[in-house]
PDB file of N, CA and C in Angstrom:
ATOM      1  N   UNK A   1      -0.755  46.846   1.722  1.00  0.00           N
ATOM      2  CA  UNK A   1      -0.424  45.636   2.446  1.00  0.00           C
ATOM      3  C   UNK A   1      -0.184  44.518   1.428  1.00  0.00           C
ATOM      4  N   UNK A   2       1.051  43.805   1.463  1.00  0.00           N
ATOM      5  CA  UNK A   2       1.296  42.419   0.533  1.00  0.00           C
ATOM      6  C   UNK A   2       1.172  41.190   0.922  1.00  0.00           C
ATOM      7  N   UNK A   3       0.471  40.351   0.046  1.00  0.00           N
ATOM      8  CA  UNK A   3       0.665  39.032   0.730  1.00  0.00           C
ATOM      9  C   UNK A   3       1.468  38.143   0.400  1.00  0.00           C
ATOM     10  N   UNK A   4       1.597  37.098   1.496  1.00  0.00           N
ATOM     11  CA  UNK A   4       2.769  36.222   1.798  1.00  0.00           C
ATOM     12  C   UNK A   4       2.391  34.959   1.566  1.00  0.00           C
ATOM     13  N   UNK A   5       2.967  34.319   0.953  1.00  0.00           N
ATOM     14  CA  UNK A   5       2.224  32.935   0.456  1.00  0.00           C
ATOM     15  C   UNK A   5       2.913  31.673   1.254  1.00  0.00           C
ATOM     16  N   UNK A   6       2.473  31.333   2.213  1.00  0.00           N
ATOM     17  CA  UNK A   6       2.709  30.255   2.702  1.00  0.00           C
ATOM     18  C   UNK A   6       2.537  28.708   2.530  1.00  0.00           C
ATOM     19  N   UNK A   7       2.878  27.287   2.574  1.00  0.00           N
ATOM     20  CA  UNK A   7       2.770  26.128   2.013  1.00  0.00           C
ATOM     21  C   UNK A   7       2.311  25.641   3.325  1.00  0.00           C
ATOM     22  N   UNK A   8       0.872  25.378   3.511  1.00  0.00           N
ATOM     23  CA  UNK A   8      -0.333  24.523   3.661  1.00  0.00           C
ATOM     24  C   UNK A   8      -0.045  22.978   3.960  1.00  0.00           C
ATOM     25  N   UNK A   9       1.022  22.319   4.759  1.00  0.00           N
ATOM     26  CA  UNK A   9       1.774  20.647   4.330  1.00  0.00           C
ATOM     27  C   UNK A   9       1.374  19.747   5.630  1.00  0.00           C
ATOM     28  N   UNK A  10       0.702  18.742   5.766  1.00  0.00           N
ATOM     29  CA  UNK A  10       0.673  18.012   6.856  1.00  0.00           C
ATOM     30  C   UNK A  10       1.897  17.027   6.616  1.00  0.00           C
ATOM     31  N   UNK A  11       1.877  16.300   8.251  1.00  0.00           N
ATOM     32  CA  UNK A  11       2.962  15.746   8.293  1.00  0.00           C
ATOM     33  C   UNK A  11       3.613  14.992   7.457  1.00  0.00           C
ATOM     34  N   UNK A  12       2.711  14.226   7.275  1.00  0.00           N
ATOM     35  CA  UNK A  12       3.103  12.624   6.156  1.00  0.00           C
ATOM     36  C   UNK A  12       3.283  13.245   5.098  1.00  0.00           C
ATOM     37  N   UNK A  13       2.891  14.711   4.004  1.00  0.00           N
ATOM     38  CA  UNK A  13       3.329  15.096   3.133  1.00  0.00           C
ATOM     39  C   UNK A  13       4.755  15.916   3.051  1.00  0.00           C
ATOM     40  N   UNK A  14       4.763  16.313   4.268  1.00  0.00           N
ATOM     41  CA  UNK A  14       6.440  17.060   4.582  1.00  0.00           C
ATOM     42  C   UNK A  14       7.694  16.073   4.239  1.00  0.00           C
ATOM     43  N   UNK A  15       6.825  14.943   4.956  1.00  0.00           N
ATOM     44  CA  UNK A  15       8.303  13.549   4.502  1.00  0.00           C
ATOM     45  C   UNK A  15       8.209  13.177   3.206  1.00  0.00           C
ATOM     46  N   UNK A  16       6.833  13.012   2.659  1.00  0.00           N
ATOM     47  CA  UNK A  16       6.939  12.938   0.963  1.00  0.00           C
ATOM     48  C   UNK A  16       7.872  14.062   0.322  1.00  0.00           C
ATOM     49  N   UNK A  17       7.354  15.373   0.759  1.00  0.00           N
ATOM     50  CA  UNK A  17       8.065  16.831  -0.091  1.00  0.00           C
ATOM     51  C   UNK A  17       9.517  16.805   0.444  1.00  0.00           C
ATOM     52  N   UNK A  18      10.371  16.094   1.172  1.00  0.00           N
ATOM     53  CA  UNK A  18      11.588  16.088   1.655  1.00  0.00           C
ATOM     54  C   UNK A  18      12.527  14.882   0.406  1.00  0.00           C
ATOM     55  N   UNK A  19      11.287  14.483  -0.001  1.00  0.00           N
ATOM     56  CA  UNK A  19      12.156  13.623  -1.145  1.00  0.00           C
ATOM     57  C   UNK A  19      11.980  13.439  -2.056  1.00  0.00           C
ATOM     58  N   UNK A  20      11.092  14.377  -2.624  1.00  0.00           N
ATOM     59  CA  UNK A  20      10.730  14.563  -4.167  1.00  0.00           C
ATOM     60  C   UNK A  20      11.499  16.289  -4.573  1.00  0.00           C
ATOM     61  N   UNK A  21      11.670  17.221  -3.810  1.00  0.00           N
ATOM     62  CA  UNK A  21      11.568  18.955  -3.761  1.00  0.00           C
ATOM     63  C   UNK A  21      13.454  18.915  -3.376  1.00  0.00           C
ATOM     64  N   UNK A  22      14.468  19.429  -4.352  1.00  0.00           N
ATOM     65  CA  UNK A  22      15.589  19.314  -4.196  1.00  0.00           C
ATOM     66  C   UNK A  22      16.017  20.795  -3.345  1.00  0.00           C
ATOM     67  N   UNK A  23      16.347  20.679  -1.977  1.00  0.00           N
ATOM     68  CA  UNK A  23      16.592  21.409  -1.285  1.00  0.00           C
ATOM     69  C   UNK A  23      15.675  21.742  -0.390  1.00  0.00           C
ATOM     70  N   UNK A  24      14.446  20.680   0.014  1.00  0.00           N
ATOM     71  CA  UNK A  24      13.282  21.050   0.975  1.00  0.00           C
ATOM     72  C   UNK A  24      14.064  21.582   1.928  1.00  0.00           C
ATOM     73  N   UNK A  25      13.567  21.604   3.406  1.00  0.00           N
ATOM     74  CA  UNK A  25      14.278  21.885   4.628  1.00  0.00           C
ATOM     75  C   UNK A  25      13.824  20.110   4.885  1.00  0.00           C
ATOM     76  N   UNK A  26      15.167  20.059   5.300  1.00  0.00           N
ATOM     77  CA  UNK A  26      15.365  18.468   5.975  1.00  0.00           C
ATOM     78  C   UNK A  26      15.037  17.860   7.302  1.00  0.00           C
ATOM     79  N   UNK A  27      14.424  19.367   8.220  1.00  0.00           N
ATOM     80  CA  UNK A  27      14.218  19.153   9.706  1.00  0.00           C
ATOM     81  C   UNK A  27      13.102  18.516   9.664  1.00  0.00           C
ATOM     82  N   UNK A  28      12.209  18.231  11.208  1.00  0.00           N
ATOM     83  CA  UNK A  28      11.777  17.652  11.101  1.00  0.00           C
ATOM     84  C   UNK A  28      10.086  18.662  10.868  1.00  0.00           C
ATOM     85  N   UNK A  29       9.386  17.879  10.786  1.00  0.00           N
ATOM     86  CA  UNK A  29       7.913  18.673  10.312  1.00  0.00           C
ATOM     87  C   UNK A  29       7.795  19.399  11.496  1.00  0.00           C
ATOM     88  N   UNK A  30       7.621  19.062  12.556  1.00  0.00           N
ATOM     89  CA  UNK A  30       7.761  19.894  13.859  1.00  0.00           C
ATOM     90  C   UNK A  30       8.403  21.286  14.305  1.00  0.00           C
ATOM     91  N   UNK A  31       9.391  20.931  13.451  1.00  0.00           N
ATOM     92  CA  UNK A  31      10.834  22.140  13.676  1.00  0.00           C
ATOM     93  C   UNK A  31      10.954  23.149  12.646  1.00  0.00           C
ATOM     94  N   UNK A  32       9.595  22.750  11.305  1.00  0.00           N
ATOM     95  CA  UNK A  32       9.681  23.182  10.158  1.00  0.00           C
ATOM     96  C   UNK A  32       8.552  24.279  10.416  1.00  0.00           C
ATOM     97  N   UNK A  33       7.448  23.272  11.069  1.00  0.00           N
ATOM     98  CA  UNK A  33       6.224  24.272  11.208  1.00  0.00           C
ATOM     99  C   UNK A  33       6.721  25.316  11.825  1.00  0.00           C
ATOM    100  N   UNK A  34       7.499  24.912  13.509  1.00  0.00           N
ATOM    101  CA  UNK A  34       7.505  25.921  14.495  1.00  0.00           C
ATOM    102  C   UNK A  34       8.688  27.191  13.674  1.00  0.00           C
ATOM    103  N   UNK A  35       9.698  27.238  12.599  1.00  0.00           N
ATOM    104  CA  UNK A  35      10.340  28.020  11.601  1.00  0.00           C
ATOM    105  C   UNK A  35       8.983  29.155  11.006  1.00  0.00           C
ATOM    106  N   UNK A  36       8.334  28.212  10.207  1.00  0.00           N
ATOM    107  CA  UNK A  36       7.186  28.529   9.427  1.00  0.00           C
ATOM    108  C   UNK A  36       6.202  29.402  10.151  1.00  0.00           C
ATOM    109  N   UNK A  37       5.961  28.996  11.473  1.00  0.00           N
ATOM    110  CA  UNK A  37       4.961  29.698  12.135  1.00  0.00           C
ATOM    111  C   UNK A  37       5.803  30.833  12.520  1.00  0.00           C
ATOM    112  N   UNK A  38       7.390  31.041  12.829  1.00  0.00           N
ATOM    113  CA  UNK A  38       8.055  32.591  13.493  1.00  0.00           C
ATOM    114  C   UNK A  38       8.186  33.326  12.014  1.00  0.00           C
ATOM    115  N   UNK A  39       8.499  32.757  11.006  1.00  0.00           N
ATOM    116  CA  UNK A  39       8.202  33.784   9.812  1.00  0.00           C
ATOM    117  C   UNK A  39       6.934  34.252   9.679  1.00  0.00           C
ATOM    118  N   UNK A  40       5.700  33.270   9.434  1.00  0.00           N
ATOM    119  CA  UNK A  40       4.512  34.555   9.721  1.00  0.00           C
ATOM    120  C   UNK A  40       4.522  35.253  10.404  1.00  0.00           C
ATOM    121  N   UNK A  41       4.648  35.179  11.732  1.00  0.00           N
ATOM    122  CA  UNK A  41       4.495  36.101  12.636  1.00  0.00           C
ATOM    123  C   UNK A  41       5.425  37.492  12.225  1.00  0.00           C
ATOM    124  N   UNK A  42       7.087  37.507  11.713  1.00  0.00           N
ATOM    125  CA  UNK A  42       7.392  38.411  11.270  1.00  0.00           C
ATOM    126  C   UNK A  42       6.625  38.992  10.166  1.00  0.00           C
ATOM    127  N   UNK A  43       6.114  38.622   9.297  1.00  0.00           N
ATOM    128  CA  UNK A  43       5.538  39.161   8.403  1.00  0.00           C
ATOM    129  C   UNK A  43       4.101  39.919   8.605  1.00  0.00           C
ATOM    130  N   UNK A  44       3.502  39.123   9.655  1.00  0.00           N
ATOM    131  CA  UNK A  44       2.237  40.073  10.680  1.00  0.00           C
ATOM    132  C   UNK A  44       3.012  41.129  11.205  1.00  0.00           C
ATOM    133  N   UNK A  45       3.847  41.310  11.925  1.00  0.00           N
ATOM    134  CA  UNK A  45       4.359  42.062  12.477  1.00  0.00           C
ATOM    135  C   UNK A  45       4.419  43.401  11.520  1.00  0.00           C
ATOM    136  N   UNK A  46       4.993  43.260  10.380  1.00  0.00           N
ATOM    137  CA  UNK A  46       5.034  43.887   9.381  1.00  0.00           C
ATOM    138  C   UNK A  46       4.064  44.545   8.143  1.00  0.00           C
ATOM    139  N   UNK A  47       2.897  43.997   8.624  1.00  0.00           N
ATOM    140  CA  UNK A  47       0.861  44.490   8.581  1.00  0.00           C
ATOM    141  C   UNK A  47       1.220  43.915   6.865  1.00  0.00           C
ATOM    142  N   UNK A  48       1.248  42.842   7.003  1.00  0.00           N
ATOM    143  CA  UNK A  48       1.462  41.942   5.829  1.00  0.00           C
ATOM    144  C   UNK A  48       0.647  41.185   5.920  1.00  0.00           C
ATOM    145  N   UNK A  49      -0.535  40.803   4.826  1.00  0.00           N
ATOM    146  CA  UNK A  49      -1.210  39.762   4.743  1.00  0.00           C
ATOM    147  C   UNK A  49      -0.611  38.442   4.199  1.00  0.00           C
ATOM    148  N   UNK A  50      -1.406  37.206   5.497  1.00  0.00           N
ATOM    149  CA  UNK A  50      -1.100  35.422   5.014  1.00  0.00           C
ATOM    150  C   UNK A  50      -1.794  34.984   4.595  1.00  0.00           C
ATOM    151  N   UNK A  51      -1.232  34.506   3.310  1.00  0.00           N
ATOM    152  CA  UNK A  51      -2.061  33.314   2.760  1.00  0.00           C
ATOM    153  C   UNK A  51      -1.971  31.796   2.930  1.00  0.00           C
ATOM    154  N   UNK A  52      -2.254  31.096   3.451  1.00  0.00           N
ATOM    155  CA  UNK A  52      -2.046  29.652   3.505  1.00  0.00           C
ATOM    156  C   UNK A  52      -2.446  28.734   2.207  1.00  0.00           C
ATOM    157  N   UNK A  53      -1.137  28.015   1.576  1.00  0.00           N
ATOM    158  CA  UNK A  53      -1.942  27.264   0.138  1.00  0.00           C
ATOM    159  C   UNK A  53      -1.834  26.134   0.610  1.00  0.00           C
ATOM    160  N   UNK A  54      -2.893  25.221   0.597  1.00  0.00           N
ATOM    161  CA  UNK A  54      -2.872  23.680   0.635  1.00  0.00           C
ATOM    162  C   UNK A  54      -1.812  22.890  -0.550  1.00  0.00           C
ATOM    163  N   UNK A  55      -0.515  22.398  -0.402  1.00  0.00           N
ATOM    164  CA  UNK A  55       0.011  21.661  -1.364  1.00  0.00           C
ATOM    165  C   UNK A  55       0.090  20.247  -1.099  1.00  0.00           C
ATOM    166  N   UNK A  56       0.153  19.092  -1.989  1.00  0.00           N
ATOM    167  CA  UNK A  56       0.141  18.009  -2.084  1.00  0.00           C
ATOM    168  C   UNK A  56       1.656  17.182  -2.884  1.00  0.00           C
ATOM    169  N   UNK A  57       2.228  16.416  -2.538  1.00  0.00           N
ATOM    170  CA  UNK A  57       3.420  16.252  -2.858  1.00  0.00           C
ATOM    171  C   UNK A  57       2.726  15.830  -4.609  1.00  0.00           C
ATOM    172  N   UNK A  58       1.537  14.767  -4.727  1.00  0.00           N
ATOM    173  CA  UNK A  58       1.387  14.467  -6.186  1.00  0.00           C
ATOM    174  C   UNK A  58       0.651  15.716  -6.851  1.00  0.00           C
ATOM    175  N   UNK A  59       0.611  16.869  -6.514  1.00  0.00           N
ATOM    176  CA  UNK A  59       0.076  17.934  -7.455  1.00  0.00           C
ATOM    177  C   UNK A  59       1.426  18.866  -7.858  1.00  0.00           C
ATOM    178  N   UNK A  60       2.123  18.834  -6.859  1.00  0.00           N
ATOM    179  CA  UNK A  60       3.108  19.609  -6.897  1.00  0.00           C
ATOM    180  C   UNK A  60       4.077  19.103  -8.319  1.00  0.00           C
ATOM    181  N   UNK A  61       4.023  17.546  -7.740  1.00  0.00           N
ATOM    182  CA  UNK A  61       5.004  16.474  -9.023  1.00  0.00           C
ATOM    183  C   UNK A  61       3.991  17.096 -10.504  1.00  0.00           C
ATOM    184  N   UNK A  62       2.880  16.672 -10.601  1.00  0.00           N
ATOM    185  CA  UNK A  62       2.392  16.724 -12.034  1.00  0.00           C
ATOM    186  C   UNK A  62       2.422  18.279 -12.378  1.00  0.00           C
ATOM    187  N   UNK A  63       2.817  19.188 -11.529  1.00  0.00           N
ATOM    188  CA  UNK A  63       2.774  20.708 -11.859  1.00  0.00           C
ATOM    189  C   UNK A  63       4.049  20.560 -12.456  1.00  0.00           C
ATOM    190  N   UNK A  64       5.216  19.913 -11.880  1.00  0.00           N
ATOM    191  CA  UNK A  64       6.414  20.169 -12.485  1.00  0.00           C
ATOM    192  C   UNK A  64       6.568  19.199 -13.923  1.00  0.00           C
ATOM    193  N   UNK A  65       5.688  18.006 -13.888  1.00  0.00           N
ATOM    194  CA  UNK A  65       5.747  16.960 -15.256  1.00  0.00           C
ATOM    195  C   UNK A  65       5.360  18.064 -16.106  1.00  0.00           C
ATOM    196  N   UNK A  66       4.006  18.526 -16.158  1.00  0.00           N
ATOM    197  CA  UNK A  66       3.355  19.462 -17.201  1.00  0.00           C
ATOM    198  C   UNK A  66       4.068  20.588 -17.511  1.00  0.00           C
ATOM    199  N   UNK A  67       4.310  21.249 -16.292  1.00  0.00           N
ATOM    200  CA  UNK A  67       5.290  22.383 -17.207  1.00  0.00           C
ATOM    201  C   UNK A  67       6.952  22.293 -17.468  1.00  0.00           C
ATOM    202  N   UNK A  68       7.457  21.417 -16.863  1.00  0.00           N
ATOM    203  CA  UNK A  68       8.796  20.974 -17.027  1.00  0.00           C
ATOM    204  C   UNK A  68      10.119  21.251 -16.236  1.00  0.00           C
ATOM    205  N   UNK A  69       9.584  21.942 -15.305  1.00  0.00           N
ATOM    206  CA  UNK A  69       9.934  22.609 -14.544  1.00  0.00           C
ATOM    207  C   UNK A  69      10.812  21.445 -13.399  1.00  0.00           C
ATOM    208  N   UNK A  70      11.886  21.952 -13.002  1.00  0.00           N
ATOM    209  CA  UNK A  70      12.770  20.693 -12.100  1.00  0.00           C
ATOM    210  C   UNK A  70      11.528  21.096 -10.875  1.00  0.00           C
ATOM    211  N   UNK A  71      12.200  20.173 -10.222  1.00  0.00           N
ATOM    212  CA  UNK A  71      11.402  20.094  -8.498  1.00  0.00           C
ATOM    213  C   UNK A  71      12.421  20.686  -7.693  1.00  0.00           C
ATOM    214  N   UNK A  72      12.544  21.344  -7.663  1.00  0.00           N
ATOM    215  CA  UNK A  72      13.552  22.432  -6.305  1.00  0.00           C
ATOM    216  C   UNK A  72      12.581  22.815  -5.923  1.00  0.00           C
ATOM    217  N   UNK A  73      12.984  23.837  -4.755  1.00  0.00           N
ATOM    218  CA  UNK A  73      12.539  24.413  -3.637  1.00  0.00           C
ATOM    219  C   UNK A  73      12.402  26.315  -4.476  1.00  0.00           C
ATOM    220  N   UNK A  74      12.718  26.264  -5.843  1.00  0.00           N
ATOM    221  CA  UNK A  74      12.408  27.853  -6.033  1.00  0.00           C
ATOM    222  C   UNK A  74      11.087  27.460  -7.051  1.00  0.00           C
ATOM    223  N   UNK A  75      11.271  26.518  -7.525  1.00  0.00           N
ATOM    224  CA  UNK A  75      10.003  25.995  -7.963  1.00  0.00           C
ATOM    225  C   UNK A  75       8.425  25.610  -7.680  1.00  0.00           C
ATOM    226  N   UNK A  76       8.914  25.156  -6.075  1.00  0.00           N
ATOM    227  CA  UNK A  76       8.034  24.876  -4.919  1.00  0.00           C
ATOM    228  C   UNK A  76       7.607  26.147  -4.453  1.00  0.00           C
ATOM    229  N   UNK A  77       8.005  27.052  -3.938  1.00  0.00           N
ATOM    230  CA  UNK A  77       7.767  28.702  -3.924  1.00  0.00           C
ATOM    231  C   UNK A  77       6.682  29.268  -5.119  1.00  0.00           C
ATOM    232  N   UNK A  78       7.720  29.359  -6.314  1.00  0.00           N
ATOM    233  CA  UNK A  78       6.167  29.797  -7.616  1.00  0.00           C
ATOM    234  C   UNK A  78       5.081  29.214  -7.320  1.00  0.00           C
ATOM    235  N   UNK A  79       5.264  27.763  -7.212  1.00  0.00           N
ATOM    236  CA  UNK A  79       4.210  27.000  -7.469  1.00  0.00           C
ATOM    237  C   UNK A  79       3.108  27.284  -6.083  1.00  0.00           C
ATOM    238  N   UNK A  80       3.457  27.942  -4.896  1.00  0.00           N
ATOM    239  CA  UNK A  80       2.466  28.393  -4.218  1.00  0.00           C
ATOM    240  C   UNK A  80       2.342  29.613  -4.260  1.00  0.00           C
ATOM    241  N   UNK A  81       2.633  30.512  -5.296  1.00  0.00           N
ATOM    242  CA  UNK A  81       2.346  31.646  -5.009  1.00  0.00           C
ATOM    243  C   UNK A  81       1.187  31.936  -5.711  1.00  0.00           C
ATOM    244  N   UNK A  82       1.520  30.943  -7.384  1.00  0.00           N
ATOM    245  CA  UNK A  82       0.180  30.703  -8.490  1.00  0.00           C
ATOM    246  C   UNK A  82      -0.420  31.530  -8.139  1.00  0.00           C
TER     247      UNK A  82
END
């Protein structure tokens, strides 16, 4: 069984990560979760373990200052899979 690393984001940080993360999803946090929540479920479906990571728009930023890394959205991915 593999696990699936999911991003952990309350609201007010979704609108932060929509404008710091080049290529977030632009919908709204609502429309992002209810996305977010039908991909787990495919991936349950599939006897796949979830992980939920708590991210923060200013941890995410100093992850990318320190290692140098741009702020995209494939970056945002590694960075929760850590």
């Amino acid at each position: 069984m593999a696990v699936q690393y999911f991003a952990k984001v309350s609201a007010t940080d979704h609108e932060k990560l929509q404008k710091l993360v080049k290529h977030y999803p632009a919908s709204s946090y609502a429309d992002w979760h209810l996305k977010e929540a039908a991909r787990m479920a495919e991936w349950r479906a599939r006897r796949h373990s979830i992980q939920m990571v708590p991210v923060t728009p200013e941890e995410f930023a100093a992850h990318c200052e320190r290692t140098g890394a741009p702020c995209d959205i494939i970056t945002f991915k590694a960075f929760i899979c850590r």
